[in-house]
Protein backbone atom coordinates (compact mmCIF):
# COMPACT_ATOMS: atom_id res chain seq x y z
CA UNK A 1 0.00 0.00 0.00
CA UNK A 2 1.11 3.39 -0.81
CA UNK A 3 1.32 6.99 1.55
CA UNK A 4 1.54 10.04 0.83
CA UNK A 5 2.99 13.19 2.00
CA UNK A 6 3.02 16.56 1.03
CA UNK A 7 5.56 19.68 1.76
CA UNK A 8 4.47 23.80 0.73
CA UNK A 9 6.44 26.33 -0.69
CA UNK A 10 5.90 29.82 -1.30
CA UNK A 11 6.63 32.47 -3.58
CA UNK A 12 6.16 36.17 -4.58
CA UNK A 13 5.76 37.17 -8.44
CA UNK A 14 3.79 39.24 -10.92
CA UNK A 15 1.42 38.12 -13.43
CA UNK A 16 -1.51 39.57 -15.96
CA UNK A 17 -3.93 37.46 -17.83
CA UNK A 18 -3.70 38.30 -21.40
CA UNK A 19 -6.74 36.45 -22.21
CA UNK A 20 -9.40 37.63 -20.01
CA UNK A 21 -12.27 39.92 -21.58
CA UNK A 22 -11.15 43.36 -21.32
CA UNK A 23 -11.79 45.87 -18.56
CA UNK A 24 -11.33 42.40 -16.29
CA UNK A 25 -9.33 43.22 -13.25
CA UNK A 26 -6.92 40.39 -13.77
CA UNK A 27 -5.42 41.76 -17.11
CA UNK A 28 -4.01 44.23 -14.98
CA UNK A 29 0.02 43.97 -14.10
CA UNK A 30 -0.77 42.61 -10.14
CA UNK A 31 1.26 40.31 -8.19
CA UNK A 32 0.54 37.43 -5.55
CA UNK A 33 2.02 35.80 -2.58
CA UNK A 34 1.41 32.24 -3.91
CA UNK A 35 1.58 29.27 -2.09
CA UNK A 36 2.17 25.96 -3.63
CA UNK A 37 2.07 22.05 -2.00
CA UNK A 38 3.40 19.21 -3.52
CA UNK A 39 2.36 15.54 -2.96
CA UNK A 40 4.62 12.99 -3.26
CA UNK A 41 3.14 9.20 -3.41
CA UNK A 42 5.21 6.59 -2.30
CA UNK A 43 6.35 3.16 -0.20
CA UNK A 44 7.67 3.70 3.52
CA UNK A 45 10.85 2.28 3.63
CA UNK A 46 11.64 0.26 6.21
CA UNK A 47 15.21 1.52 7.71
CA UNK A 48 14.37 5.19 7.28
CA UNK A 49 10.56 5.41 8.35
CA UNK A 50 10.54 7.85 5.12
CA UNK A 51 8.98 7.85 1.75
CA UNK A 52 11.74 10.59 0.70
CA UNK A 53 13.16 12.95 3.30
CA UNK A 54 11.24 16.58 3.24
CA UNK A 55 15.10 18.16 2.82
CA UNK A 56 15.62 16.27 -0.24
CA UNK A 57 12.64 17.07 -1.60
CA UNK A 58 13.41 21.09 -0.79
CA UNK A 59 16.23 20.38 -2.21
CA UNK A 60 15.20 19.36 -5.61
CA UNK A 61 12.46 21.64 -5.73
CA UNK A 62 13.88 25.18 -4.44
CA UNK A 63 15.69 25.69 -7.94
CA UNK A 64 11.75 25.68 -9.65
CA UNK A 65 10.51 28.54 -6.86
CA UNK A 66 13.93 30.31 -7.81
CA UNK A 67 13.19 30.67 -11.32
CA UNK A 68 9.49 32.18 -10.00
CA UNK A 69 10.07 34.17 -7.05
CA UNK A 70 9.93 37.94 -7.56
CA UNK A 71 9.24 37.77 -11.65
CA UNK A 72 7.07 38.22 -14.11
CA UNK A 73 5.45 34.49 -14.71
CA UNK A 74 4.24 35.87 -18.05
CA UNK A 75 8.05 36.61 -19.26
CA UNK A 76 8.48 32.54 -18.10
CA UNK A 77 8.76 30.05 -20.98
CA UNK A 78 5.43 27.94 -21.17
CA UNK A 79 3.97 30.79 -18.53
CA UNK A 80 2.44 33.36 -21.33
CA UNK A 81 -0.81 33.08 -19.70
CA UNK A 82 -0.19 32.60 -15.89
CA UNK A 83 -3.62 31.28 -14.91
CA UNK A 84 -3.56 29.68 -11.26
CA UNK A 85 -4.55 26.55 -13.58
CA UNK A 86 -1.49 26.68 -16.14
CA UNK A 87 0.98 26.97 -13.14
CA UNK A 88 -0.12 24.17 -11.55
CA UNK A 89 0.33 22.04 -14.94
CA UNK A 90 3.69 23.68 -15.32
CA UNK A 91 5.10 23.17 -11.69
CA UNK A 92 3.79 19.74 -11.74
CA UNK A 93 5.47 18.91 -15.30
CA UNK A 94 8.89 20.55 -14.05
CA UNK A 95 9.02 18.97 -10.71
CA UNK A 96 7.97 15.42 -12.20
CA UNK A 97 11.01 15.20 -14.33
CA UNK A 98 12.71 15.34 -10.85
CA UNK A 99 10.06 13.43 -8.83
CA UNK A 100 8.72 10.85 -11.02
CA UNK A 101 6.91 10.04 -7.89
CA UNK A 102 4.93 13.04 -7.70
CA UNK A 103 1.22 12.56 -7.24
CA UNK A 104 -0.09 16.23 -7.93
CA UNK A 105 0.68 20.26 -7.06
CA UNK A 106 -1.80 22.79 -5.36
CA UNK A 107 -0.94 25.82 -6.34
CA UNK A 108 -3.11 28.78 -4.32
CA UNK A 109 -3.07 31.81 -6.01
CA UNK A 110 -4.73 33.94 -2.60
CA UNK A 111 -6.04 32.51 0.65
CA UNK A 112 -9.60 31.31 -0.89
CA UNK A 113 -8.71 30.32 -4.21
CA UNK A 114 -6.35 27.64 -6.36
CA UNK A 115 -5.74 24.96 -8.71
CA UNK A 116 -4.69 21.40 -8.62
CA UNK A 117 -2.88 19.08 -11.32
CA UNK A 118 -1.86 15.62 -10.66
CA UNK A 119 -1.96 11.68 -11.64
């Protein structure tokens, strides 16, 4: 049988939705402190209690909130039109190549609203 965990990470950047009707408030330049969780899917190894340890998943994943934090997502290759939706199918594509374990990615774009893309 298979657990799961989970670990958050955060990040400040800038976006505008080029694609919404116009007039709409979110085709204004605005920026958000997003908030993003990852969950990882996996067997509980028996020596180390762990599925993977939370540092080396930090570890793998800070570089992807590096290339976000404090930019302009729509200046971000395959991030033209920053919906909360298209960031969770790109974080979850990069990190996956990394995490081939990697069950899905919440991504939430204020404190009410967000996205999820997984398996």
């Amino acid at each position: 049988m298979a657990s799961t965990i989970f670990k958050e990470f955060v990040f400040e950047a800038a976006h505008k939705l080029p694609n919404v009707p116009e007039g709409h408030k979110c085709g204004r330049l605005h920026g958000h402190s997003y908030r993003f969780t990852v969950e990882i899917e996996g067997s509980i190894d028996s020596f180390t209690g762990f599925i993977i340890d939370f540092a080396d998943i930090k570890a793998i994943i800070t570089p992807i909130v590096n290339q976000l934090d404090h930019y302009y997502l729509n200046d971000i290759v395959g991030l033209e039109n920053p919906t909360c939706e298209n960031l969770s199918k790109w974080l979850f594509f990069k990190i996956s190549l990394l995490l081939p374990t990697l069950k899905k990615v919440t991504v939430y774009e204020t404190c009410t609203a967000g996205a999820t893309y997984g398996i």
